[in-house]
N, C-alpha and C. Protein backbone atom coordinates (compact mmCIF):
# COMPACT_ATOMS: atom_id res chain seq x y z
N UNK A 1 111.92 111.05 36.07
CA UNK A 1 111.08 109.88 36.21
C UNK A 1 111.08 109.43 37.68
N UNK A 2 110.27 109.30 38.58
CA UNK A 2 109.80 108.66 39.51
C UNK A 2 110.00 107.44 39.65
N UNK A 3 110.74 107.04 40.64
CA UNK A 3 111.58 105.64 40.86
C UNK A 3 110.51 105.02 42.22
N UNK A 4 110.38 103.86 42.04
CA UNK A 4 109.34 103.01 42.91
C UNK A 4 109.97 101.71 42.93
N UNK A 5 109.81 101.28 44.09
CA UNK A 5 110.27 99.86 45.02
C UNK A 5 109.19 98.94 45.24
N UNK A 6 108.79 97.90 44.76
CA UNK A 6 107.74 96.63 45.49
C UNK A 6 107.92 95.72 45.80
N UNK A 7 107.82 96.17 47.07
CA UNK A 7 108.28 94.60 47.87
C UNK A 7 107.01 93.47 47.91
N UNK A 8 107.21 92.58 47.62
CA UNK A 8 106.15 91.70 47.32
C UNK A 8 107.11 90.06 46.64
N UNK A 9 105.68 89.34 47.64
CA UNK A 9 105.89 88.41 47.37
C UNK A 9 105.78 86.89 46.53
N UNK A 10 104.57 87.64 45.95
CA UNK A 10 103.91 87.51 44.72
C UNK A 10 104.20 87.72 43.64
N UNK A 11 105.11 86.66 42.72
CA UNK A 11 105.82 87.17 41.58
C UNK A 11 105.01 87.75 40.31
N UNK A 12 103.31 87.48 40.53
CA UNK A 12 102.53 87.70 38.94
C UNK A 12 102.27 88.92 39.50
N UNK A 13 101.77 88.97 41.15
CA UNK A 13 101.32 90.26 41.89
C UNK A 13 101.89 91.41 41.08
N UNK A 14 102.91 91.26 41.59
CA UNK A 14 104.06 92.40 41.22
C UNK A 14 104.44 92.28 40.14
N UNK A 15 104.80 91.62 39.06
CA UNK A 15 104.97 92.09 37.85
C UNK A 15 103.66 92.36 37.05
N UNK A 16 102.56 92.40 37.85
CA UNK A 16 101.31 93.39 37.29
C UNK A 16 101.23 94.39 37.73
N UNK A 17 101.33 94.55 39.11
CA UNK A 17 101.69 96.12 39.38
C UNK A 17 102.68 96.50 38.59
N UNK A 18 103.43 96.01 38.46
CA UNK A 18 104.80 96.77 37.90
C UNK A 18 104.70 96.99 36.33
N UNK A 19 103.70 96.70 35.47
CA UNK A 19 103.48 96.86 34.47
C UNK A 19 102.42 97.53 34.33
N UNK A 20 101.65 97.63 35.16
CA UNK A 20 100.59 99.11 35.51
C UNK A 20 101.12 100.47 35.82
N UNK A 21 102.36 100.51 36.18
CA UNK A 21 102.94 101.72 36.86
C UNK A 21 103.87 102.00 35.76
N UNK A 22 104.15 100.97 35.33
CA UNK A 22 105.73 101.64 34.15
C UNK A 22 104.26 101.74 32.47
N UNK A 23 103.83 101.53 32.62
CA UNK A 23 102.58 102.28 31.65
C UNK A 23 102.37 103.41 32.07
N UNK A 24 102.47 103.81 33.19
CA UNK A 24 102.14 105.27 33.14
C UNK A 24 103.58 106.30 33.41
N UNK A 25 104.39 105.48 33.45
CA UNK A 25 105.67 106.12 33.37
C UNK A 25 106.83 106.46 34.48
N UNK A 26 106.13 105.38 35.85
CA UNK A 26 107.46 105.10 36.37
C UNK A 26 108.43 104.28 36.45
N UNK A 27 109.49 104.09 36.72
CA UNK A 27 110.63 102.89 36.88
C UNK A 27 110.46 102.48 38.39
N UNK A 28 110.27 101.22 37.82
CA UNK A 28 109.51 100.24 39.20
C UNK A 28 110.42 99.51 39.64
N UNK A 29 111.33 98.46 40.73
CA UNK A 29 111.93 97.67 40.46
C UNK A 29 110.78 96.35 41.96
N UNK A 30 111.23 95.69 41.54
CA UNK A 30 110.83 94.50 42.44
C UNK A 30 111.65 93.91 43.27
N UNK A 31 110.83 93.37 44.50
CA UNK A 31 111.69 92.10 45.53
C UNK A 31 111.10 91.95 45.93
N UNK A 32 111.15 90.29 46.11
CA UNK A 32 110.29 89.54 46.52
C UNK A 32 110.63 89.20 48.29
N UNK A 33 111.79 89.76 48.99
CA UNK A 33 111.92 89.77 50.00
C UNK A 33 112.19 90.60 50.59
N UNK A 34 111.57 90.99 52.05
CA UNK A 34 111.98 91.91 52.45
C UNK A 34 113.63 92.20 52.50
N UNK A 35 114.28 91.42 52.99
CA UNK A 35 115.77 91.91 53.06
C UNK A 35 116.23 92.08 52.23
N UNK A 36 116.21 91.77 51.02
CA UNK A 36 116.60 92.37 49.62
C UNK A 36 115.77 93.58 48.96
N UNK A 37 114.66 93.79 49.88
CA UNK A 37 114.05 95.14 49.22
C UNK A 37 114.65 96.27 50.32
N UNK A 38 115.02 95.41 51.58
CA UNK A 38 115.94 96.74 51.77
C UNK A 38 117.50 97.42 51.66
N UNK A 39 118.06 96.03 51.42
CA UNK A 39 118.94 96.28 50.84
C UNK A 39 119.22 97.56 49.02
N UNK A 40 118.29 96.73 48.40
CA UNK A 40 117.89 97.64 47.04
C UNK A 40 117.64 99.33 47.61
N UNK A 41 116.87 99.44 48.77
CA UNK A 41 116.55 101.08 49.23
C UNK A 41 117.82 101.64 49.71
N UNK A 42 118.76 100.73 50.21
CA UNK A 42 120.03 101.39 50.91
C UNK A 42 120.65 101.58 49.24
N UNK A 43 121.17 100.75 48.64
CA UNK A 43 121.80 101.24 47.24
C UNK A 43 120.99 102.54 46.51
N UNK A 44 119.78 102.98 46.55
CA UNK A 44 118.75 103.72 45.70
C UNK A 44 118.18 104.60 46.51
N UNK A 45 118.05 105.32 45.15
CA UNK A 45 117.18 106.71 45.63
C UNK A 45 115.58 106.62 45.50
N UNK A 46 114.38 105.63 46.07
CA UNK A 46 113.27 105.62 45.40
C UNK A 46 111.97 106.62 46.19
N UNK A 47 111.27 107.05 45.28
CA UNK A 47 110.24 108.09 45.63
C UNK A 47 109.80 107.41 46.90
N UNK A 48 108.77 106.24 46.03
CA UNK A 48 107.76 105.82 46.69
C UNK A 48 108.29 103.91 47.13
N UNK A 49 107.64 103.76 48.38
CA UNK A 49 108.65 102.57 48.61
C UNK A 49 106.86 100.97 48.96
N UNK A 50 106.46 100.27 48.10
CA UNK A 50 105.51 100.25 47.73
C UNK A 50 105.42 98.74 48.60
N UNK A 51 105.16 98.17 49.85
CA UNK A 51 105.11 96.99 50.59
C UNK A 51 104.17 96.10 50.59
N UNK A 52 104.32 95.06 50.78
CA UNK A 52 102.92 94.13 50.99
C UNK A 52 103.30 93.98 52.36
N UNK A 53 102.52 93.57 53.24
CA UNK A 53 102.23 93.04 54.95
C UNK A 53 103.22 92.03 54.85
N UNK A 54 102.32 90.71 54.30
CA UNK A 54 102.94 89.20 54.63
C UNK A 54 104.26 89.10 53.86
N UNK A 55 105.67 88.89 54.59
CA UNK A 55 106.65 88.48 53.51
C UNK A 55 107.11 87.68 53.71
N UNK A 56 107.73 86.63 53.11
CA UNK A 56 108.39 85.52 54.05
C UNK A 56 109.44 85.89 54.95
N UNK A 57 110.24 86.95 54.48
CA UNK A 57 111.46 86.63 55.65
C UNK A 57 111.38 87.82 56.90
N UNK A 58 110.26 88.66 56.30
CA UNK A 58 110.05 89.69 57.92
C UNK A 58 109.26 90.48 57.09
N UNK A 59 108.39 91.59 57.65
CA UNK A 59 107.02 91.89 57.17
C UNK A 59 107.54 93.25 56.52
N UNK A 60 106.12 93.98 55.96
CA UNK A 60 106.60 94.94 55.25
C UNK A 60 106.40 96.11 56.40
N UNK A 61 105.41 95.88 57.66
CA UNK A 61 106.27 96.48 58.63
C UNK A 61 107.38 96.91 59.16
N UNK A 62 107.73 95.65 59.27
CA UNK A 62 109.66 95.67 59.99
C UNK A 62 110.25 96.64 58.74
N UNK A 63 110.11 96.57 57.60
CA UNK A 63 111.10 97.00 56.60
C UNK A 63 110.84 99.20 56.58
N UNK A 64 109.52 98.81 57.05
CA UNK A 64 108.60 100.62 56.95
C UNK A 64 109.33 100.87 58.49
N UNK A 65 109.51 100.05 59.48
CA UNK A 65 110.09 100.80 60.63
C UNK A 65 111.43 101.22 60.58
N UNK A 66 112.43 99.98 59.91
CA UNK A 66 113.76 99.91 59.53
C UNK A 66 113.94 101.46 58.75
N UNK A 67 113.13 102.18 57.68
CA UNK A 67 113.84 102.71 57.02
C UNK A 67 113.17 104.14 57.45
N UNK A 68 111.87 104.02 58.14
CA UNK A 68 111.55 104.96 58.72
C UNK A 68 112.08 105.62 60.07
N UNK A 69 112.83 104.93 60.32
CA UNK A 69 113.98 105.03 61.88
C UNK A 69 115.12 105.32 60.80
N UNK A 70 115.74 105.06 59.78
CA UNK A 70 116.57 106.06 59.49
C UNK A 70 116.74 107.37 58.42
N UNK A 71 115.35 107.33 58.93
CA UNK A 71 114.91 108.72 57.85
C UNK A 71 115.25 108.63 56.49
N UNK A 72 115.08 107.31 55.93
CA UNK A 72 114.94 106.91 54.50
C UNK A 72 113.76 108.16 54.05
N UNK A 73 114.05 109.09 53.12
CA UNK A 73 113.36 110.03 52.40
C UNK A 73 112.29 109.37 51.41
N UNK A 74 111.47 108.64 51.53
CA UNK A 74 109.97 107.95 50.48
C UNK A 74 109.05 108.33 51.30
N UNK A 75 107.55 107.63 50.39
CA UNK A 75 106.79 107.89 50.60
C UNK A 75 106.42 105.97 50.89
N UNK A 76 105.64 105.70 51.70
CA UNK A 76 105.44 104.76 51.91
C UNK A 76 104.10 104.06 51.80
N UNK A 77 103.43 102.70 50.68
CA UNK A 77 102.15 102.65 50.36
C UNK A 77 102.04 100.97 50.68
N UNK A 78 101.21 100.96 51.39
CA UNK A 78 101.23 99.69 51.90
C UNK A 78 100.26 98.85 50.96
N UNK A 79 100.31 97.79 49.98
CA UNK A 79 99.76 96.76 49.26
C UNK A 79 99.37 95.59 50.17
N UNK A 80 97.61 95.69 50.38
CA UNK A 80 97.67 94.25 50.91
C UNK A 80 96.22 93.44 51.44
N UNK A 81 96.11 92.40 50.97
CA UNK A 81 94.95 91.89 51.18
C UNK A 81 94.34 92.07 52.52
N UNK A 82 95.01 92.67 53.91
CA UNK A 82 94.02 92.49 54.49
C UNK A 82 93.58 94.48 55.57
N UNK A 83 92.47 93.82 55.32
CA UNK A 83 91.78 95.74 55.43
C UNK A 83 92.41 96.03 56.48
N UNK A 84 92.48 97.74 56.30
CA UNK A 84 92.40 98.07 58.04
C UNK A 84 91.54 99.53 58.46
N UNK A 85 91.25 99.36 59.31
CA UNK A 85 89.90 100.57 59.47
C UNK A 85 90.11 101.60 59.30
N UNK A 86 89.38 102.74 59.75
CA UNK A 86 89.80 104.18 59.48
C UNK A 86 90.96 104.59 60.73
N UNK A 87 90.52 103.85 61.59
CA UNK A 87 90.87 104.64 63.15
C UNK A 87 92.64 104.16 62.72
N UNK A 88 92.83 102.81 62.15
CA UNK A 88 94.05 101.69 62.12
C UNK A 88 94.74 102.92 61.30
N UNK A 89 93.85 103.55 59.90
CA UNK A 89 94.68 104.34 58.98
C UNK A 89 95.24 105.71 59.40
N UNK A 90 94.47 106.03 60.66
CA UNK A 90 95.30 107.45 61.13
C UNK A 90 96.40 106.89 62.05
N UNK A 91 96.42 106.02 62.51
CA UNK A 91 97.81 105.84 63.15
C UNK A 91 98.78 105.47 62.29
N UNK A 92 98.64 104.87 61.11
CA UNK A 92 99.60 104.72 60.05
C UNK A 92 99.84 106.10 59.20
N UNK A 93 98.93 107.02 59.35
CA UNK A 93 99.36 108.17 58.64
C UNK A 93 100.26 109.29 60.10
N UNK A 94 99.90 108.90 61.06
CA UNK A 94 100.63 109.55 61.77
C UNK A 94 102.05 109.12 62.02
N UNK A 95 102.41 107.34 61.71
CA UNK A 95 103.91 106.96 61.61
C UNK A 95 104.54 107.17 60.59
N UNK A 96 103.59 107.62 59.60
CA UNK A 96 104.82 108.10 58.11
C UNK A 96 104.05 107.41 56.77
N UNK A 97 103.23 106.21 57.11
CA UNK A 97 102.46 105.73 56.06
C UNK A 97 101.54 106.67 55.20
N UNK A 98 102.08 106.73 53.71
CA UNK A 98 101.10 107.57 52.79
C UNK A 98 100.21 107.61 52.19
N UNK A 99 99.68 106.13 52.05
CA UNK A 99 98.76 105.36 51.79
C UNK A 99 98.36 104.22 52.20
N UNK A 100 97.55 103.34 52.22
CA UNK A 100 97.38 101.72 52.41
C UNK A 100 96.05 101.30 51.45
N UNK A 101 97.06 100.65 50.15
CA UNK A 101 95.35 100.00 49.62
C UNK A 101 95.25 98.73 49.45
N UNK A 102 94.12 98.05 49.59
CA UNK A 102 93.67 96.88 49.83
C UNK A 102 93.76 96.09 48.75
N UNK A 103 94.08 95.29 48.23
CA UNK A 103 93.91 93.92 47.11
C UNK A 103 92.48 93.66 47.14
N UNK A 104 92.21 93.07 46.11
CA UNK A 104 92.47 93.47 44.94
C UNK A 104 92.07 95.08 44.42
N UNK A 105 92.31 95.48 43.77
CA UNK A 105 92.73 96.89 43.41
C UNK A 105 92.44 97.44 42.05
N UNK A 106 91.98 98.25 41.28
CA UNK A 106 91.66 98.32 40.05
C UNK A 106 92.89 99.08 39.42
N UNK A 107 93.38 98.97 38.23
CA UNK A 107 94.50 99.50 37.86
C UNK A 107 94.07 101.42 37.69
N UNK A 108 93.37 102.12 37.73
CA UNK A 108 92.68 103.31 37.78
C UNK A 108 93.11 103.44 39.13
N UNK A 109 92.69 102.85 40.05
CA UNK A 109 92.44 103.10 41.46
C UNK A 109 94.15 103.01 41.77
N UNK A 110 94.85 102.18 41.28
CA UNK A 110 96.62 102.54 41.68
C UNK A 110 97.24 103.51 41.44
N UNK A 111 97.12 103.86 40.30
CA UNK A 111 97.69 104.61 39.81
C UNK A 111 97.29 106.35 39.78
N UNK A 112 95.82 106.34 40.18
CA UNK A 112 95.14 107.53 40.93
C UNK A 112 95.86 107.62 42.13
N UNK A 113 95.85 106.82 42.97
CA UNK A 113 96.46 106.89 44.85
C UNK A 113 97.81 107.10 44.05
N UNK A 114 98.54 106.56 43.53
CA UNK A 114 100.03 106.71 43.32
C UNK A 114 100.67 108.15 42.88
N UNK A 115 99.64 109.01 42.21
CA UNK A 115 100.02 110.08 41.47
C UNK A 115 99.48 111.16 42.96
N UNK A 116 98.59 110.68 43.69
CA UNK A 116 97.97 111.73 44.73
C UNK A 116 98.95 111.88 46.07
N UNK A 117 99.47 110.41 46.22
CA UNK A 117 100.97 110.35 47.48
C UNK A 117 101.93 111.28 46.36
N UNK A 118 102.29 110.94 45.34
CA UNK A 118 103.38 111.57 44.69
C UNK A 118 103.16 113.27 44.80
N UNK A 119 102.11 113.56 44.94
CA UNK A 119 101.22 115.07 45.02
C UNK A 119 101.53 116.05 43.95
């Protein structure tokens, strides 16, 4: 089973994602802060490591550089209301980012991108 992390700060956010994804059969866990979602990645082994931008206590940036500087082994999918262009998405696929999809989101459309990073 495919283990997944969402950091998010949005408690209905994320326990709808997270009940979209464990319908199709992964084990999801949640945090609503960054420093506790990275803490949770240092204890765990998770595939895919699933961020929103805005967090209160430091972004889902800082947390994608933090674990991407120590060669934390995921795949990294950025959740988040605000767009970013094509040109923005090749520099995020060239730092390690495996996806980035925009809010709102259709539950088809997650779980399609989720199974296509998973490859």
């Amino acid at each position: 089973m495919k283990k997944i992390l969402y950091v998010e700060d949005h408690i209905d956010t994320a326990e709808a994602v997270k009940q979209m994804l464990e319908d199709e059969g992964y084990y999801v866990e949640i945090s609503s802060r960054g420093g506790d979602g990275l803490k949770k990645a240092h204890e765990n082994k998770f595939d895919i490591i699933l961020l929103d931008v805005m967090l209160p206590d430091m972004s889902g940036w800082d947390i994608f550089k933090t674990l991407n500087t120590e060669k934390y082994n995921a795949k990294y999918v950025f959740l988040s209301v605000i767009p970013v262009s094509t040109e923005r998405m090749k520099e995020f696929r060239k730092a390690g980012v495996s996806d980035y999809i925009t809010k709102p989101f259709s539950k088809a459309d997650l779980v399609e991108r989720i199974k296509k990073v998973l490859g």
